[in-house]
C-alpha atoms as a PDB file:
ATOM      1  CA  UNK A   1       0.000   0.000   0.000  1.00  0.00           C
ATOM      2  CA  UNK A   2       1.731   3.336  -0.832  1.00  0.00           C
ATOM      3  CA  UNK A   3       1.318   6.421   1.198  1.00  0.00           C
ATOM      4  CA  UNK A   4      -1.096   7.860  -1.449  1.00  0.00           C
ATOM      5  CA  UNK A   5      -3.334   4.997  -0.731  1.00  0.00           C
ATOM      6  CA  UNK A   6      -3.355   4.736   3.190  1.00  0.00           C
ATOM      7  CA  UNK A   7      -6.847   6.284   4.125  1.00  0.00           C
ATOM      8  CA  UNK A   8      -5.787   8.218   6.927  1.00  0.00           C
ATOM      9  CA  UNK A   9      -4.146  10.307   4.253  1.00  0.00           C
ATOM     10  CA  UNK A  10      -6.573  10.907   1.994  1.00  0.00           C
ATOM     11  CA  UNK A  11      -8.921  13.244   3.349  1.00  0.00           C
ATOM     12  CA  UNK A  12     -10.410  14.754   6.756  1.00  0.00           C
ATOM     13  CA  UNK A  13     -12.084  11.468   8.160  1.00  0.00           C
ATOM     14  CA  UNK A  14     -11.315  10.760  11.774  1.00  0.00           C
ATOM     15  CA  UNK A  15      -9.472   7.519  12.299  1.00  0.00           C
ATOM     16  CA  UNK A  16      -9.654   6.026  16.023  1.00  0.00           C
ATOM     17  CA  UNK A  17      -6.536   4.699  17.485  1.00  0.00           C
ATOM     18  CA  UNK A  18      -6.288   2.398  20.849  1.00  0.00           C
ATOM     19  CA  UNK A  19      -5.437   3.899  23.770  1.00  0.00           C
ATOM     20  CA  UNK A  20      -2.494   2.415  26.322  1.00  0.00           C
ATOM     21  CA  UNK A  21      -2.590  -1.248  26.026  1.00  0.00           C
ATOM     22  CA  UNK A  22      -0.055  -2.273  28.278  1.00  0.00           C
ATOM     23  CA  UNK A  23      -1.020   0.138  31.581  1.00  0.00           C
ATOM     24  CA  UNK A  24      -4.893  -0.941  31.082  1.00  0.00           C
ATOM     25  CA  UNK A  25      -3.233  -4.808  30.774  1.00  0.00           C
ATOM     26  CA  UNK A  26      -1.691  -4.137  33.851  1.00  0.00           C
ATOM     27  CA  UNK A  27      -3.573  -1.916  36.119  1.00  0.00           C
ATOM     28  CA  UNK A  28      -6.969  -2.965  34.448  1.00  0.00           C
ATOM     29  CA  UNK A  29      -6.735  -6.617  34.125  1.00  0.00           C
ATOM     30  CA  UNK A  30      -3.603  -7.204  36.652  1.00  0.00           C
ATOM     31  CA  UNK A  31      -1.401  -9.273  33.871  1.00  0.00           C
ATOM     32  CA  UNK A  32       2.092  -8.846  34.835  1.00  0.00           C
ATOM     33  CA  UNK A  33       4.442  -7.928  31.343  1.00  0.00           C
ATOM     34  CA  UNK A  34       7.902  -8.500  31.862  1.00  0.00           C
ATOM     35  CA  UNK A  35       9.843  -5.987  29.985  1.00  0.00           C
ATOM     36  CA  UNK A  36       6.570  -4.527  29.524  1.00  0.00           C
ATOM     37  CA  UNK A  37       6.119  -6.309  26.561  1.00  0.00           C
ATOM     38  CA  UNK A  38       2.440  -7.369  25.277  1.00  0.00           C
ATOM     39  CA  UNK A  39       2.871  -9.713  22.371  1.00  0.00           C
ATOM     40  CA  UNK A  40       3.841 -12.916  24.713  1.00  0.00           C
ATOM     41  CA  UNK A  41       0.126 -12.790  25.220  1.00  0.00           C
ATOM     42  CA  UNK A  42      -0.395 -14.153  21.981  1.00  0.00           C
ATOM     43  CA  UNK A  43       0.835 -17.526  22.659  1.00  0.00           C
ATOM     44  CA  UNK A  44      -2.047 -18.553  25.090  1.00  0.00           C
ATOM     45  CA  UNK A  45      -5.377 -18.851  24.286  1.00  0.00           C
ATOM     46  CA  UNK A  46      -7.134 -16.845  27.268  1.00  0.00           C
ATOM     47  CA  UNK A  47      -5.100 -14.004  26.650  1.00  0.00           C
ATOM     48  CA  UNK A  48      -4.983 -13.835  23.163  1.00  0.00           C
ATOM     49  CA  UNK A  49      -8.745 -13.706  23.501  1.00  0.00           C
ATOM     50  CA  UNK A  50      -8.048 -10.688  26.190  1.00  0.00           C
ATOM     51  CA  UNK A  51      -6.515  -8.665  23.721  1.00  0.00           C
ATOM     52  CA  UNK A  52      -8.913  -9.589  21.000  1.00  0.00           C
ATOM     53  CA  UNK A  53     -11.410  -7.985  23.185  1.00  0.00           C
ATOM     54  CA  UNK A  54      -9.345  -5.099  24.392  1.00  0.00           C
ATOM     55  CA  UNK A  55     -10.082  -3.580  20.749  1.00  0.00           C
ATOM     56  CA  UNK A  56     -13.665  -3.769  21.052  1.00  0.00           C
ATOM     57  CA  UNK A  57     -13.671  -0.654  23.148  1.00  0.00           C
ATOM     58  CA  UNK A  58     -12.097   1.370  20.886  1.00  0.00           C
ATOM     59  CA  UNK A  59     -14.377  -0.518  17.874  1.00  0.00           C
ATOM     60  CA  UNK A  60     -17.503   1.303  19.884  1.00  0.00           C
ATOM     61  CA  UNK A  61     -16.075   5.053  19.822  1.00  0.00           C
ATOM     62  CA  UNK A  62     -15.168   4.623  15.945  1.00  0.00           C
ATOM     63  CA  UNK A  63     -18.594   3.421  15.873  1.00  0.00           C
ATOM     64  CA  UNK A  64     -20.440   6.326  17.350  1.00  0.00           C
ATOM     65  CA  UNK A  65     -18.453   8.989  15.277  1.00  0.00           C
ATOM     66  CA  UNK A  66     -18.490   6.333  11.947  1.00  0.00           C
ATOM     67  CA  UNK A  67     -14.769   6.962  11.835  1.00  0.00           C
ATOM     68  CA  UNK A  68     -12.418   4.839  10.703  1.00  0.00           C
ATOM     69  CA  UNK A  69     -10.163   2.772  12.908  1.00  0.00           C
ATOM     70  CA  UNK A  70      -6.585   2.207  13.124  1.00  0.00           C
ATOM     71  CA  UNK A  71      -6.002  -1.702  13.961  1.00  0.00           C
ATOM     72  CA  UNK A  72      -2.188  -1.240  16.000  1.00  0.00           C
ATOM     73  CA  UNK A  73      -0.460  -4.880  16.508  1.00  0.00           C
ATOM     74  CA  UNK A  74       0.662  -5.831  20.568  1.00  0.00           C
ATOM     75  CA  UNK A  75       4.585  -5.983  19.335  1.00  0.00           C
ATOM     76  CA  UNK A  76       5.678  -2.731  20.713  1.00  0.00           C
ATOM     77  CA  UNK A  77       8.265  -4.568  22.220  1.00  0.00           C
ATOM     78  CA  UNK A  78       8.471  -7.171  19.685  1.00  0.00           C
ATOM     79  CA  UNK A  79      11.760  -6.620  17.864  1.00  0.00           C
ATOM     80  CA  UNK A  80      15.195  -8.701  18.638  1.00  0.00           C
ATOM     81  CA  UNK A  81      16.848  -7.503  21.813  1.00  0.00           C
ATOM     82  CA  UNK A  82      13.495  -7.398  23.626  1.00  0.00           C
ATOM     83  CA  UNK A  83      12.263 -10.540  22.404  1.00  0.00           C
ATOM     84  CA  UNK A  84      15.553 -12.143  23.419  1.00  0.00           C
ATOM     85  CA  UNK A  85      15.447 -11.101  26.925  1.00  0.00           C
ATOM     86  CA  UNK A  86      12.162 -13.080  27.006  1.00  0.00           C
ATOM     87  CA  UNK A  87      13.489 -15.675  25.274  1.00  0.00           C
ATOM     88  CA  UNK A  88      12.255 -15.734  21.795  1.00  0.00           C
ATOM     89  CA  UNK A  89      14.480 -16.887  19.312  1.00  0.00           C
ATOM     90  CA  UNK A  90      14.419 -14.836  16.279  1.00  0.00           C
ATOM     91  CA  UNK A  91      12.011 -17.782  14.357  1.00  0.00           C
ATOM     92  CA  UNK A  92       9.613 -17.781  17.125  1.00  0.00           C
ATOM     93  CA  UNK A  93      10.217 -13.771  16.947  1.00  0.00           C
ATOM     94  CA  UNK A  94       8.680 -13.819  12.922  1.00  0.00           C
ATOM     95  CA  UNK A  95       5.895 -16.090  14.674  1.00  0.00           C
ATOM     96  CA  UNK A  96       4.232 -13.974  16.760  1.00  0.00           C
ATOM     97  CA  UNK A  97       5.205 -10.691  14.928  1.00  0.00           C
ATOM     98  CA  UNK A  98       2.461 -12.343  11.935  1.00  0.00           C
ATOM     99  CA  UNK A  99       0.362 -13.745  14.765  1.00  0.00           C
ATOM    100  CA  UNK A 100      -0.596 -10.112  15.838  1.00  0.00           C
ATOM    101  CA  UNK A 101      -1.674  -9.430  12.432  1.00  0.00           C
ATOM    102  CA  UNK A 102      -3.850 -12.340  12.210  1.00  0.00           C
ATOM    103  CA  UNK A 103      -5.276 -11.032  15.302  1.00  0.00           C
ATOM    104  CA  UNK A 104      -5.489  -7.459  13.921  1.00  0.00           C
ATOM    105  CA  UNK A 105      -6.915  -8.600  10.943  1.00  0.00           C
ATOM    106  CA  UNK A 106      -9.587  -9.874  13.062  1.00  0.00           C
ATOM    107  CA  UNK A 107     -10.495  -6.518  14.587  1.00  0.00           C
ATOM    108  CA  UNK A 108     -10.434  -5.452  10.455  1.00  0.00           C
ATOM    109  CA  UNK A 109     -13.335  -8.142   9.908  1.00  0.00           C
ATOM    110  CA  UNK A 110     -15.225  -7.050  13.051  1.00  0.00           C
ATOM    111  CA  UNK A 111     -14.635  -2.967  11.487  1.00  0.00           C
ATOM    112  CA  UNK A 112     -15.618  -4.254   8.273  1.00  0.00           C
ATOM    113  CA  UNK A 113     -18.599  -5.873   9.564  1.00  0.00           C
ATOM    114  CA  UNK A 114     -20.313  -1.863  11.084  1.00  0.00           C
ATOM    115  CA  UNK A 115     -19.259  -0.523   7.525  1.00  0.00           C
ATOM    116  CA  UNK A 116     -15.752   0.950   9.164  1.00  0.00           C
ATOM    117  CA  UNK A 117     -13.008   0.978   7.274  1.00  0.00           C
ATOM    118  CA  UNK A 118      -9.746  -0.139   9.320  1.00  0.00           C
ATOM    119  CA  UNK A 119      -6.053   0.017   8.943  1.00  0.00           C
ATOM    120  CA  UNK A 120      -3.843  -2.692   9.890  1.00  0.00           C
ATOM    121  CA  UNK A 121      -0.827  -1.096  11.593  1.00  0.00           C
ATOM    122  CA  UNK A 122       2.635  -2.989  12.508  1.00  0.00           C
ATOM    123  CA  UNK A 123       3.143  -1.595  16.152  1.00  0.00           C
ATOM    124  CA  UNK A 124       7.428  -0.904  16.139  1.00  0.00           C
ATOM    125  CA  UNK A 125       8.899   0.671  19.561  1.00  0.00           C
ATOM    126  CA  UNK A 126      12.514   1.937  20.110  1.00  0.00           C
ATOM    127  CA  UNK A 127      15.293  -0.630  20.498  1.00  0.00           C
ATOM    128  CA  UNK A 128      16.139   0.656  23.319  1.00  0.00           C
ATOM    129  CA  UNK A 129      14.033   1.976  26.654  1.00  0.00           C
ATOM    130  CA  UNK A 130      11.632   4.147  25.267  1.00  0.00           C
ATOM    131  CA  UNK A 131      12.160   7.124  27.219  1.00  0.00           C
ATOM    132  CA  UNK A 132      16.036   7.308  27.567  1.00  0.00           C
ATOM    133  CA  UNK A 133      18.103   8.231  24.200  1.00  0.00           C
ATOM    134  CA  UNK A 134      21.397   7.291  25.672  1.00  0.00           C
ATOM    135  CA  UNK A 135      22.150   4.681  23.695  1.00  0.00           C
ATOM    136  CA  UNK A 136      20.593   5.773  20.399  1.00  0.00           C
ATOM    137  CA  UNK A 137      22.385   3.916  17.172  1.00  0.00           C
ATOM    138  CA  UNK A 138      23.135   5.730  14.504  1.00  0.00           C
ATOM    139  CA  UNK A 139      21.122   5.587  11.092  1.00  0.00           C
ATOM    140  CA  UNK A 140      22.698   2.678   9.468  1.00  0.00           C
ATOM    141  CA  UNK A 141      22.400   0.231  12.621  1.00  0.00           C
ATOM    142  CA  UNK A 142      18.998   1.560  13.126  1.00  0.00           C
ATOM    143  CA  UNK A 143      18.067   0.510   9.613  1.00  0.00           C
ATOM    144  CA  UNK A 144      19.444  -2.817   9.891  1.00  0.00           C
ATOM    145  CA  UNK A 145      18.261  -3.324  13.351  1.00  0.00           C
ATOM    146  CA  UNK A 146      14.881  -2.690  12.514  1.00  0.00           C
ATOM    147  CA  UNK A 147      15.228  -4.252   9.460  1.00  0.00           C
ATOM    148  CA  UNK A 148      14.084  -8.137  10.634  1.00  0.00           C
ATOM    149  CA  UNK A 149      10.487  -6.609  12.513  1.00  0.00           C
ATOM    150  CA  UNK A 150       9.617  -4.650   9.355  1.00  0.00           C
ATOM    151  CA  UNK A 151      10.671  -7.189   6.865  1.00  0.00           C
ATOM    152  CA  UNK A 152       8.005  -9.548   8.363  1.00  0.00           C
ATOM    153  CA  UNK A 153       5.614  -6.746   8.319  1.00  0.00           C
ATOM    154  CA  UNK A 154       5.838  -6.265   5.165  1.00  0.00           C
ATOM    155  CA  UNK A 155       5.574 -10.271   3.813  1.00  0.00           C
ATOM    156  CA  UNK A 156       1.670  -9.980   6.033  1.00  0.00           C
ATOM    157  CA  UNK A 157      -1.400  -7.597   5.408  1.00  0.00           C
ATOM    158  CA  UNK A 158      -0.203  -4.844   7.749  1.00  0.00           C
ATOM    159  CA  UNK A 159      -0.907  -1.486   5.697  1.00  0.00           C
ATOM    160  CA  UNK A 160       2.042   0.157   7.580  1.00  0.00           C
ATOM    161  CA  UNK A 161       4.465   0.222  10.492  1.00  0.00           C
ATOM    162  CA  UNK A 162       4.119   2.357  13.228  1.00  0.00           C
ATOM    163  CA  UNK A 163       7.304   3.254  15.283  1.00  0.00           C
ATOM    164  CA  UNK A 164       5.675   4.681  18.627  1.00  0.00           C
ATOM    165  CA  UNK A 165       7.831   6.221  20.872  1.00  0.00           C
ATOM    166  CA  UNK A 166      10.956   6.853  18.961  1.00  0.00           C
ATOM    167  CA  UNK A 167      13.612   9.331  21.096  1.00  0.00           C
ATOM    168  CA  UNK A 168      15.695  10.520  18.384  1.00  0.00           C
ATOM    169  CA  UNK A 169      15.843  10.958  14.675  1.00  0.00           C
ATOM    170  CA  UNK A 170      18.836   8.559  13.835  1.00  0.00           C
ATOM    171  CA  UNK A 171      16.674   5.469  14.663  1.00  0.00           C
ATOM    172  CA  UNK A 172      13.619   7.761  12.838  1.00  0.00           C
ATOM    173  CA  UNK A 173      15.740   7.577   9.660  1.00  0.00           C
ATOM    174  CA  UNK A 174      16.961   4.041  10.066  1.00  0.00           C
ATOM    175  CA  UNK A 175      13.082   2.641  10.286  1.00  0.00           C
ATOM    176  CA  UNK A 176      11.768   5.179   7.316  1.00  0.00           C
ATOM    177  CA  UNK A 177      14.870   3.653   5.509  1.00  0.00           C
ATOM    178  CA  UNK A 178      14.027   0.095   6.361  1.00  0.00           C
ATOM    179  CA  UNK A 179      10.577   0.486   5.555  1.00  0.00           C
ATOM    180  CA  UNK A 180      11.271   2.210   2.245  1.00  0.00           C
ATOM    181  CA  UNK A 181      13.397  -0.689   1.743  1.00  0.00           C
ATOM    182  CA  UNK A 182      10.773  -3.347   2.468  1.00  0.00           C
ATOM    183  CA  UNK A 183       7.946  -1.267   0.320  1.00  0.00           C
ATOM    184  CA  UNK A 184       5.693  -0.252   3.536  1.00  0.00           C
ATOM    185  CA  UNK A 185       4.673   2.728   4.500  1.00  0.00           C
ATOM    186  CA  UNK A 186       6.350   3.915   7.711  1.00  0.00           C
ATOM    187  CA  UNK A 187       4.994   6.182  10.031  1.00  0.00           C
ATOM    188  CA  UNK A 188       7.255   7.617  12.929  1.00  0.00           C
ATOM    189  CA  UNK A 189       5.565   8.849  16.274  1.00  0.00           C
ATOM    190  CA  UNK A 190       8.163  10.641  18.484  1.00  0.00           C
ATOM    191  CA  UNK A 191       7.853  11.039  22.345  1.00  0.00           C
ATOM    192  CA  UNK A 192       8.471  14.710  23.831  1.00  0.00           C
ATOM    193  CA  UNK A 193       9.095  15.671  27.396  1.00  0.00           C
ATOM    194  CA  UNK A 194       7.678  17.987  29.451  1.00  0.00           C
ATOM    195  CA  UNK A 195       9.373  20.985  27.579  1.00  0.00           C
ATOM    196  CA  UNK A 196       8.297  19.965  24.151  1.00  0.00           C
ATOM    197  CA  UNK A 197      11.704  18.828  22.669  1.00  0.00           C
ATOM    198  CA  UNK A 198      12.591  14.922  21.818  1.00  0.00           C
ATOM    199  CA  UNK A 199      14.717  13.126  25.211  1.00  0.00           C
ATOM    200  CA  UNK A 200      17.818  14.429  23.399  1.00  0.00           C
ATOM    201  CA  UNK A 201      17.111  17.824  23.453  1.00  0.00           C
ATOM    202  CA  UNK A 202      16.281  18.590  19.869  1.00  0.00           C
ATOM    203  CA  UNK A 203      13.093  20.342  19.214  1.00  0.00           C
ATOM    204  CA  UNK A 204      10.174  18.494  17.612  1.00  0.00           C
ATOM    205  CA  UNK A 205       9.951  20.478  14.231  1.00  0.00           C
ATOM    206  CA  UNK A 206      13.796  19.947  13.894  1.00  0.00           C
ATOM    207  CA  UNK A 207      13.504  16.093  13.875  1.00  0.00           C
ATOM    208  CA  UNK A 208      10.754  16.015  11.922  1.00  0.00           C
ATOM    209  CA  UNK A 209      12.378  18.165   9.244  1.00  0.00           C
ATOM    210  CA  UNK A 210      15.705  16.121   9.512  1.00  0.00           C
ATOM    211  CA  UNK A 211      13.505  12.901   9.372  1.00  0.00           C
ATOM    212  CA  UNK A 212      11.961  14.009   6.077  1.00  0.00           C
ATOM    213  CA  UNK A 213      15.553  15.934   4.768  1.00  0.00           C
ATOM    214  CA  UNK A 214      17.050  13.099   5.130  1.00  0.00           C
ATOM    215  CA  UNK A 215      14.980  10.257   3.522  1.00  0.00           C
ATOM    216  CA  UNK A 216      13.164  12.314   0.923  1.00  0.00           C
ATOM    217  CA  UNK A 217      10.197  13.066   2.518  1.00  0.00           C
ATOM    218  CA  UNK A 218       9.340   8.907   2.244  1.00  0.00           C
ATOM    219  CA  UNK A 219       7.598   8.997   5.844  1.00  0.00           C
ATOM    220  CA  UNK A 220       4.045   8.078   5.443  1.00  0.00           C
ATOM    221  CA  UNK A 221       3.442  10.807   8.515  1.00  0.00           C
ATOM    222  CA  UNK A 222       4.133  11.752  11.575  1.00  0.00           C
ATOM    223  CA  UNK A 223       2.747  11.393  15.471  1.00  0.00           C
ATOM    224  CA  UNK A 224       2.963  12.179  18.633  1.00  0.00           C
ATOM    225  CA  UNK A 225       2.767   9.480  21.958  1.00  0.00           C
ATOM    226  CA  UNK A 226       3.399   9.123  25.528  1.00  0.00           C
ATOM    227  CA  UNK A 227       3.249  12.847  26.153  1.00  0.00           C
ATOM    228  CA  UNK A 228      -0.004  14.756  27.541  1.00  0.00           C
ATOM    229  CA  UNK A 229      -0.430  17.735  25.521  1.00  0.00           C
ATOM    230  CA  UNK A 230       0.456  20.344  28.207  1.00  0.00           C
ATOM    231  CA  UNK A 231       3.951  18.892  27.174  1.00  0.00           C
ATOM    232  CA  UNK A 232       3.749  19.382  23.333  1.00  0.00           C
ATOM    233  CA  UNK A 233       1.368  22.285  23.164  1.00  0.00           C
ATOM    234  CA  UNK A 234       4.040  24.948  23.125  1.00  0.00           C
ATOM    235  CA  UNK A 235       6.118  23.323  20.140  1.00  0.00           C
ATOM    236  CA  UNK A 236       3.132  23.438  17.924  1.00  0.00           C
ATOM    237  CA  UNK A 237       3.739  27.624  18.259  1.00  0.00           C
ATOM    238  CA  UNK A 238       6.752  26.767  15.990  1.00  0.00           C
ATOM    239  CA  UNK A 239       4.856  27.560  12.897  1.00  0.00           C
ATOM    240  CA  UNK A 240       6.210  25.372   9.498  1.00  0.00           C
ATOM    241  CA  UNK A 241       5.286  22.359   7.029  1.00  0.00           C
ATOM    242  CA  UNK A 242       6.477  20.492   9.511  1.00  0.00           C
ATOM    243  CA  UNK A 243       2.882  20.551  11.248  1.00  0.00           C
ATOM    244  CA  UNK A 244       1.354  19.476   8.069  1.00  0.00           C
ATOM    245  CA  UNK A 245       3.047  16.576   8.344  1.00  0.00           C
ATOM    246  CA  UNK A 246       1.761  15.758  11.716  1.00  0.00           C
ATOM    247  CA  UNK A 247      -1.400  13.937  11.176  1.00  0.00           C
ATOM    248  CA  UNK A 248      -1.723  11.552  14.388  1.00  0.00           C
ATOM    249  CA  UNK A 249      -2.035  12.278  18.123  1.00  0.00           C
ATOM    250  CA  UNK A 250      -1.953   9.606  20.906  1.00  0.00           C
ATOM    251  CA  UNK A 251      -1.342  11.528  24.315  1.00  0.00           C
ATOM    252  CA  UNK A 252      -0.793  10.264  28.125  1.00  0.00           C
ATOM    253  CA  UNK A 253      -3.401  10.727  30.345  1.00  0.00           C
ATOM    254  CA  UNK A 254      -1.335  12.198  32.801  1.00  0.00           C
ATOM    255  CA  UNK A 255       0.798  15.197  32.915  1.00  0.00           C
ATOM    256  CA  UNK A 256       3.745  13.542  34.770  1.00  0.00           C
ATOM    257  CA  UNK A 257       7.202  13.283  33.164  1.00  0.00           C
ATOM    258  CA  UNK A 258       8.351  10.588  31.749  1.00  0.00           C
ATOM    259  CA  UNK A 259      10.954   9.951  35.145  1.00  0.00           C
ATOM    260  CA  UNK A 260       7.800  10.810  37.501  1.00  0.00           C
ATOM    261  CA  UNK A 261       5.966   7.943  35.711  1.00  0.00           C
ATOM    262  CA  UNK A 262       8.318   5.703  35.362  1.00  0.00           C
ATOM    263  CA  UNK A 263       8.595   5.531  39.290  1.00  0.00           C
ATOM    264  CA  UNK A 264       5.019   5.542  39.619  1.00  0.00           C
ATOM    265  CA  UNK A 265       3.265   2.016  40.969  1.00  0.00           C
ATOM    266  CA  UNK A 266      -0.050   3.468  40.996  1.00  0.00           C
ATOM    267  CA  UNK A 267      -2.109   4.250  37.753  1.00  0.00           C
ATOM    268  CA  UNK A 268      -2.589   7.911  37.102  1.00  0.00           C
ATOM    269  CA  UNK A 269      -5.949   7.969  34.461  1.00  0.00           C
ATOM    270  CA  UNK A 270      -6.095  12.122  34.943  1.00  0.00           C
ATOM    271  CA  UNK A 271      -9.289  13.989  33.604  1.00  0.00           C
ATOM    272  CA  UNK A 272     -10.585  12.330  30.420  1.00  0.00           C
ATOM    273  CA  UNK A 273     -12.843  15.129  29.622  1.00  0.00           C
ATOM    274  CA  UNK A 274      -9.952  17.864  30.562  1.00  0.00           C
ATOM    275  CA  UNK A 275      -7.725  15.625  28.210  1.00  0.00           C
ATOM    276  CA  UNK A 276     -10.308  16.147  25.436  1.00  0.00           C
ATOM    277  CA  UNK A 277     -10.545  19.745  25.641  1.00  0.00           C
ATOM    278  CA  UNK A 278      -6.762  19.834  25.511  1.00  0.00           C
ATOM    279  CA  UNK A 279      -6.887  18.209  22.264  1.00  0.00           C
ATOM    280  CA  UNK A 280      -9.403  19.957  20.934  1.00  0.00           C
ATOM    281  CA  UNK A 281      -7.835  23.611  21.431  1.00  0.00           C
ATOM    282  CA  UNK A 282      -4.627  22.216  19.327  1.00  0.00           C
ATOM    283  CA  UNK A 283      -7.155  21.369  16.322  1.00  0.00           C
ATOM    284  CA  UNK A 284      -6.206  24.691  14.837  1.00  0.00           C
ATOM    285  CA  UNK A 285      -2.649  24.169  14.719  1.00  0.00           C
ATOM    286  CA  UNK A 286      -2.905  20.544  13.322  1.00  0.00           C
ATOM    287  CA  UNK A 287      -5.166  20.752  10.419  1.00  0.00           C
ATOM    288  CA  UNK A 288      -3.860  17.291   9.097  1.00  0.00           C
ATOM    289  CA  UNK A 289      -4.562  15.482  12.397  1.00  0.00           C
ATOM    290  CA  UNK A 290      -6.831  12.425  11.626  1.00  0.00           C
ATOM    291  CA  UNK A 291      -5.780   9.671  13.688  1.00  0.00           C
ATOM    292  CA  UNK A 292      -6.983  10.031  17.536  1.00  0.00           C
ATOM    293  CA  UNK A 293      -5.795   7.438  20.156  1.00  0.00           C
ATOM    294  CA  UNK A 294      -4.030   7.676  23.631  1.00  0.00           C
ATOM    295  CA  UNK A 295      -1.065   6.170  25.450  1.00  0.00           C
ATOM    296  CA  UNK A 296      -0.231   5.359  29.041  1.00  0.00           C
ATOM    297  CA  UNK A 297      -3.064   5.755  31.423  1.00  0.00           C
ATOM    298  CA  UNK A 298      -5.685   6.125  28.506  1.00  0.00           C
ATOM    299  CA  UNK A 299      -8.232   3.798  27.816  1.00  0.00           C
ATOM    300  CA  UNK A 300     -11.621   3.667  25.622  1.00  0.00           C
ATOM    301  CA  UNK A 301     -12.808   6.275  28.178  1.00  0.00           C
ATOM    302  CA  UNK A 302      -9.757   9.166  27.129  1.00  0.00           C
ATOM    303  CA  UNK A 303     -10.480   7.686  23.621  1.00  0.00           C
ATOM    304  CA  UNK A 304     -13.823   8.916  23.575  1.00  0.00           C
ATOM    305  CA  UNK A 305     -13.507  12.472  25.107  1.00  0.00           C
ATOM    306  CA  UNK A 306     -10.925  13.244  22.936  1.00  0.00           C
ATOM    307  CA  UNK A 307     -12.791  12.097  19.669  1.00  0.00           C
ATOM    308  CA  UNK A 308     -15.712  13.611  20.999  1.00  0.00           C
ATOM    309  CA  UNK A 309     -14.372  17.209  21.672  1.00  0.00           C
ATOM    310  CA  UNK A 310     -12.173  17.212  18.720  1.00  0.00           C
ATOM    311  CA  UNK A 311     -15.667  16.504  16.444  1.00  0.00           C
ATOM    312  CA  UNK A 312     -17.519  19.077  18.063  1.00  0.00           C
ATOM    313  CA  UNK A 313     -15.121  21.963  16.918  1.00  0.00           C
END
């Protein structure tokens, strides 16, 4: 599927996303994730069927607002050095990489079935911890790294991959490079902290314009995760392309930093309604926003606000 043809791209319809999988896995359903990794649960019946029915949630909001939905795979963590720590080898790795988009595909048929249409999305996450930079590869490892996830992508019916959470623009370039590569659309969601700027410092509209400068523009488009939008709202001010590039949004529910939540043991959900209005006053800056979703702390309830207040202004 190119990026002409991916239908978050080609007009204003709103496109659902999920909302924080593995905090409402946790804190919701109390399933422990070592290395906070998701896709294991494919391997067992019972909780394959749990995350079958986590979607459905999300499957009701795209209902009400007869938006599209976005279909993202459990295999944030599901790339070599995490999948080794849990003791996948890299065959049983490709296994449950494809399993999640049998399982996605799934959720299509069910989106299908209302009339919705739905977009199978390869869920990618940093090789490293996704809040911490410090070890970021350059572009070349990146693209080879990344490589072995998006090259089984890309032999299933995943539309595109999705790299949430991504610190730094070297591994941005590697994974638009792989995917380009592979013939998939890539899409590259970058994590800010509290002041707006990437983990390594550099300011949102810089990486996205060195993401696009230096791959030719070949990124499907661009999001924003794991940050609430008190944390982003001021780098939107930066005025640019850049923004037109942005066209997805999947925000924390809380307004802690990334170090405040990482030491938290106790799930902080916020306001879902306040989280909605937040969204909604960015609409102005963001007129190529389409895809709506949420990310730690969020779940069907966030989803909802947010879609909600956005489609009332």
């Amino acid at each position: 599927m190119t990026r002409e043809r991916l239908p978050e791209l080609t007009g204003d319809d709103l496109f659902v996303a999920d909302g924080g999988l593995e905090t409402e896995l946790i804190f919701h359903h109390g399933i422990d994730l070592p290395a906070f990794a998701a896709f294991p649960l494919l391997d067992h019946p019972s909780t394959r069927d749990l995350l079958r029915r986590y979607y459905d949630g999300y499957l009701a909001v795209a209902r009400r607002h007869g938006a599209g939905f976005v279909v993202s795979t459990p295999t944030w963590r599901a790339n070599p050095d995490w999948a080794a720590q849990l003791g996948y080898s890299p065959e049983r790795l490709d296994a449950v990489n494809r399993a999640a988009v049998q399982l996605a595909e799934e959720v299509r048929a069910a989106a299908a079935a209302d009339g919705l249409t739905a977009v199978v999305s390869g869920c990618m996450g940093p090789r490293g911890d996704g809040y911490d930079p410090s070890d970021a590869m350059t572009v070349e490892d990146a693209e080879r790294y990344h490589a072995v996830q998006i090259a089984t992508f890309a032999d299933t019916t995943a539309d595109q991959v999705a790299a949430m959470t991504i610190t730094n623009a070297p591994e941005a370039i590697g994974i638009v490079r792989a995917a380009a590569a592979a013939d998939i659309p890539a899409v590259i969601s970058f994590t800010v902290e509290t002041d707006g700027r990437l983990p390594t410092g550099q300011p949102l509209h810089d990486a996205i314009d060195q993401v696009d400068a230096e791959t030719g523009g070949s990124a499907a488009y661009f999001m924003v995760n794991c940050a609430h939008p008190t944390h982003f709202s001021d780098a939107l001010e930066h005025d640019g392309p850049w923004r037109q590039r942005l066209v997805g949004l999947r925000a924390n529910a809380s307004s802690k930093s990334h170090a405040e939540l990482d030491e938290s043991t106790e799930l902080d959900e916020g306001d879902p309604e306040d989280l909605g209005a937040r969204h909604a006053a960015l609409r102005d800056r963001l007129p190529n926003v389409t895809v709506l979703g949420g990310c730690c702390g969020t779940d069907a309830r966030h989803v909802a606000a947010i879609c909600a207040a956005w489609s009332a202004q």
